[in-house]
C-alpha atoms as a PDB file:
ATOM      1  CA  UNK A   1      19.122   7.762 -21.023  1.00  0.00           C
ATOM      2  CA  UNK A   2      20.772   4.458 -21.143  1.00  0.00           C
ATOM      3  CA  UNK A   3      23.826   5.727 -18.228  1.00  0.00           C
ATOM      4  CA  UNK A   4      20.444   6.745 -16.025  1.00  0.00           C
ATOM      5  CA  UNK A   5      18.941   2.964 -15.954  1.00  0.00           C
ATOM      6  CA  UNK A   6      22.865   2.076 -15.496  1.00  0.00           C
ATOM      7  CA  UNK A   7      23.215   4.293 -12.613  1.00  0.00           C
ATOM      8  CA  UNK A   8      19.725   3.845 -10.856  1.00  0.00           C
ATOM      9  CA  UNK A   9      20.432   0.074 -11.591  1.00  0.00           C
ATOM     10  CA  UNK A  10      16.864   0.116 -13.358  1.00  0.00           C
ATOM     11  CA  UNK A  11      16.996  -3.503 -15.194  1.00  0.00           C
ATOM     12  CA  UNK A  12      18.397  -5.089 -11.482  1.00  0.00           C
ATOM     13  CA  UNK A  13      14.553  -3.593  -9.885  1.00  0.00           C
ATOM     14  CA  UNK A  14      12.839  -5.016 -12.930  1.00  0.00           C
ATOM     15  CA  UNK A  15      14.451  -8.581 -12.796  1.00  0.00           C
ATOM     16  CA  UNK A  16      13.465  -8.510  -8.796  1.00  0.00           C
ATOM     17  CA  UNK A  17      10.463  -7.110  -8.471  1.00  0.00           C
ATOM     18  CA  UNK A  18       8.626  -8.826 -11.713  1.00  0.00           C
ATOM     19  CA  UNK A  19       9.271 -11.957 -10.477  1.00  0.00           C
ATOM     20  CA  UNK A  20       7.782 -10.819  -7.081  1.00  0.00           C
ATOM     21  CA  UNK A  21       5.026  -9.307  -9.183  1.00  0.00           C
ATOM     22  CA  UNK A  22       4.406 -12.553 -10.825  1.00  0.00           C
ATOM     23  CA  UNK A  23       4.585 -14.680  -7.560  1.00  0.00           C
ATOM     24  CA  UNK A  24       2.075 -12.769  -6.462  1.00  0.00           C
ATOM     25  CA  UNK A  25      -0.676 -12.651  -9.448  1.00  0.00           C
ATOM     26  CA  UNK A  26      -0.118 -16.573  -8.929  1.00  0.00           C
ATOM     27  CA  UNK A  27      -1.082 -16.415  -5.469  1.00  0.00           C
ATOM     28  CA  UNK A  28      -4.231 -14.889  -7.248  1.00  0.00           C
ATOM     29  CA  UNK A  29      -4.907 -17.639  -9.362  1.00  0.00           C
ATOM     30  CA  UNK A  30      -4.851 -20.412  -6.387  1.00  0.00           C
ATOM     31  CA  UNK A  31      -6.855 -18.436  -4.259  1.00  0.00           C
ATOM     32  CA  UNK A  32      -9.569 -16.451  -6.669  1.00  0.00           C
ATOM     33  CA  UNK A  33     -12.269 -18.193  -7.897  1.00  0.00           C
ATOM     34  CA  UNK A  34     -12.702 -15.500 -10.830  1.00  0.00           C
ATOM     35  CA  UNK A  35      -9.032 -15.797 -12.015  1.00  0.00           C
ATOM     36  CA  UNK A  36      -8.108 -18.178 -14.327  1.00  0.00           C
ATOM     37  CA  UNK A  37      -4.664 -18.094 -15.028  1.00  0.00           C
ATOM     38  CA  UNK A  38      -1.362 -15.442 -15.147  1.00  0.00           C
ATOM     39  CA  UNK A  39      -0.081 -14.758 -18.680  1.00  0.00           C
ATOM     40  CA  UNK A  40       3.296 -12.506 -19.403  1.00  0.00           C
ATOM     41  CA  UNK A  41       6.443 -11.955 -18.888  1.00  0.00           C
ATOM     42  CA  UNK A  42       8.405  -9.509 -16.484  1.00  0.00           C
ATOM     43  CA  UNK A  43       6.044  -6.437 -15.478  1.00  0.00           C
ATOM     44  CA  UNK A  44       3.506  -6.828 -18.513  1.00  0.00           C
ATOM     45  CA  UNK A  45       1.567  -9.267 -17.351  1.00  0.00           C
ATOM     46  CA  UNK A  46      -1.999 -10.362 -17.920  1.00  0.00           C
ATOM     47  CA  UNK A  47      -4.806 -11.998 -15.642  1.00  0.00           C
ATOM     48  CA  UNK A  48      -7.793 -14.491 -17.299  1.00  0.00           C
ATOM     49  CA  UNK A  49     -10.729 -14.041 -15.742  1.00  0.00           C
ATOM     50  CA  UNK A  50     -13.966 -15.856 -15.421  1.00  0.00           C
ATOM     51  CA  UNK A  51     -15.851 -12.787 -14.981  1.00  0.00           C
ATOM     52  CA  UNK A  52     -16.242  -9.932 -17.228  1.00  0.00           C
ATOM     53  CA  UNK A  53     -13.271  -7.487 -16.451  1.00  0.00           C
ATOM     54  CA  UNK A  54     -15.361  -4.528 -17.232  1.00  0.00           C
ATOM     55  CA  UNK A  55     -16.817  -4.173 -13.639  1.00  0.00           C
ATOM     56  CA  UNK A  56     -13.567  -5.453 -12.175  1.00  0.00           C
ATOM     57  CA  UNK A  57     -12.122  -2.800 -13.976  1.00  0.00           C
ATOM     58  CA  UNK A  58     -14.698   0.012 -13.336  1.00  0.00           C
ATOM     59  CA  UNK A  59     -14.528  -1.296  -9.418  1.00  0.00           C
ATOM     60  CA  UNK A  60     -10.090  -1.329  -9.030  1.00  0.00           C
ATOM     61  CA  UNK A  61     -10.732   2.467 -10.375  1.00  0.00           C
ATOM     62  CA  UNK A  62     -12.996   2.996  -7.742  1.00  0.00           C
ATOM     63  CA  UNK A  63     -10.394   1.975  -5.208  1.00  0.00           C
ATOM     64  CA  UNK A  64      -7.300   3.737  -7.248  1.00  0.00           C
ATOM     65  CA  UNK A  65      -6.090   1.496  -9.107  1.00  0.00           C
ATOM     66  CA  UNK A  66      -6.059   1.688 -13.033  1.00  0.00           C
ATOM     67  CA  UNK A  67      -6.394  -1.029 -14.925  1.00  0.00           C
ATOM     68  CA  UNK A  68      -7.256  -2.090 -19.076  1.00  0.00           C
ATOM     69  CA  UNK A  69      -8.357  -5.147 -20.966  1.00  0.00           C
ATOM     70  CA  UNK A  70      -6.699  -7.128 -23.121  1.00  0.00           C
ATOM     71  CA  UNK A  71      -9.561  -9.140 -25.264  1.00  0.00           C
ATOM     72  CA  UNK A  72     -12.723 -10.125 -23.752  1.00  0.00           C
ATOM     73  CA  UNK A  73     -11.550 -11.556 -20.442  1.00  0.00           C
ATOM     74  CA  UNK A  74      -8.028 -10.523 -19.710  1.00  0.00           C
ATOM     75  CA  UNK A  75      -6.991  -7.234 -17.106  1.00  0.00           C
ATOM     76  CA  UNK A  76      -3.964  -5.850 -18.186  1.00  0.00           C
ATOM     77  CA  UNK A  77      -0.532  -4.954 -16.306  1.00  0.00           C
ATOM     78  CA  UNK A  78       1.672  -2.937 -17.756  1.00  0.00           C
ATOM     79  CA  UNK A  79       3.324  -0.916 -14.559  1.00  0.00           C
ATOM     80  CA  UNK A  80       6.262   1.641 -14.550  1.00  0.00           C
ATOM     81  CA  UNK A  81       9.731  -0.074 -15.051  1.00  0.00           C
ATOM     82  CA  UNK A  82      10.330   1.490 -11.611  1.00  0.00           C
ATOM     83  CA  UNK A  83       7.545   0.063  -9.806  1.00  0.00           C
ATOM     84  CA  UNK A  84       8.663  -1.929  -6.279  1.00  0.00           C
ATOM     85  CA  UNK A  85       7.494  -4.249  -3.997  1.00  0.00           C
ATOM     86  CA  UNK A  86       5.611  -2.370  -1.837  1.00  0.00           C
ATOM     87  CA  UNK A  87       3.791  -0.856  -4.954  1.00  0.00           C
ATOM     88  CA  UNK A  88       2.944  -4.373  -5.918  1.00  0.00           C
ATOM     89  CA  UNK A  89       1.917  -5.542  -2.709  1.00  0.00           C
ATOM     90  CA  UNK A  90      -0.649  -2.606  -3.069  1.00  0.00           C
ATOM     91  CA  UNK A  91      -1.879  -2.740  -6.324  1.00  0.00           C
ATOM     92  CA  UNK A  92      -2.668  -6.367  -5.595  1.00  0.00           C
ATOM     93  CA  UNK A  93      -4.594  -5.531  -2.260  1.00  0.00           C
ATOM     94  CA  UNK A  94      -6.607  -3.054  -4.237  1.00  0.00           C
ATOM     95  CA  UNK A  95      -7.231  -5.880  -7.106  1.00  0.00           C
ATOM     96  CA  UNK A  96      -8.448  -8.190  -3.989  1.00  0.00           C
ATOM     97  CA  UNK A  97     -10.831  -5.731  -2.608  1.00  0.00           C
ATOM     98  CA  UNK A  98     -12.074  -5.241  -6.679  1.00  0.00           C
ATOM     99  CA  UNK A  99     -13.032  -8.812  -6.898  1.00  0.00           C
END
C-alpha cells in the first residue's frame, strides 16, 4: 500500500493541495460573517461558526456536499487524501451557497 502512495506521489498532493485547502477556508473567515476562525492541520480541518452548524449542515447536504460537527459550533473536514484543487474549489462554493 505504501509503494501505491509512492508511485501516485500521494503525500506530494496532500502537502499542495491542504495548504490550498486551508488558504481557502481563510478566505472564509475574512469574508463570512458566520465563520469564526479555521482550526487543523493539512486536510482535517475545522471551521468555528457563529451560527449553529446544524442547518449549515442540513443545507451543504442539500447542495451535495457532506459535512459533520465537531462540538457545538465547529463543521468538520476530513476529505479523501486524494482530494485536488478543483475538488476544493467546489466544496467551498457549495459551503458559500450553504451559508
Amino acid at each position: 500500500m505504501f509503494e501505491l502512495f509512492e508511485k501516485q506521489h500521494v503525500l506530494d498532493n496532500v502537502r499542495e493541495v491542504s495548504a490550498y485547502f486551508e488558504e481557502k477556508l481563510d478566505e472564509l473567515v475574512e469574508t463570512m460573517d458566520v465563520v469564526v476562525e479555521r482550526r487543523g492541520m493539512g486536510l482535517m480541518q475545522g471551521l468555528e461558526l457563529s451560527v449553529n452548524p446544524k442547518d449549515v449542515i442540513a443545507r451543504a447536504l442539500d447542495n451535495g456536499l457532506i459535512l459533520f460537527s465537531a462540538g457545538t459550533n465547529v463543521i468538520r473536514f476530513v476529505p479523501p487524501l486524494v482530494i485536488t484543487k478543483a475538488d476544493v474549489d467546489e466544496c467551498i462554493a457549495k459551503l458559500k451557497k450553504s451559508f
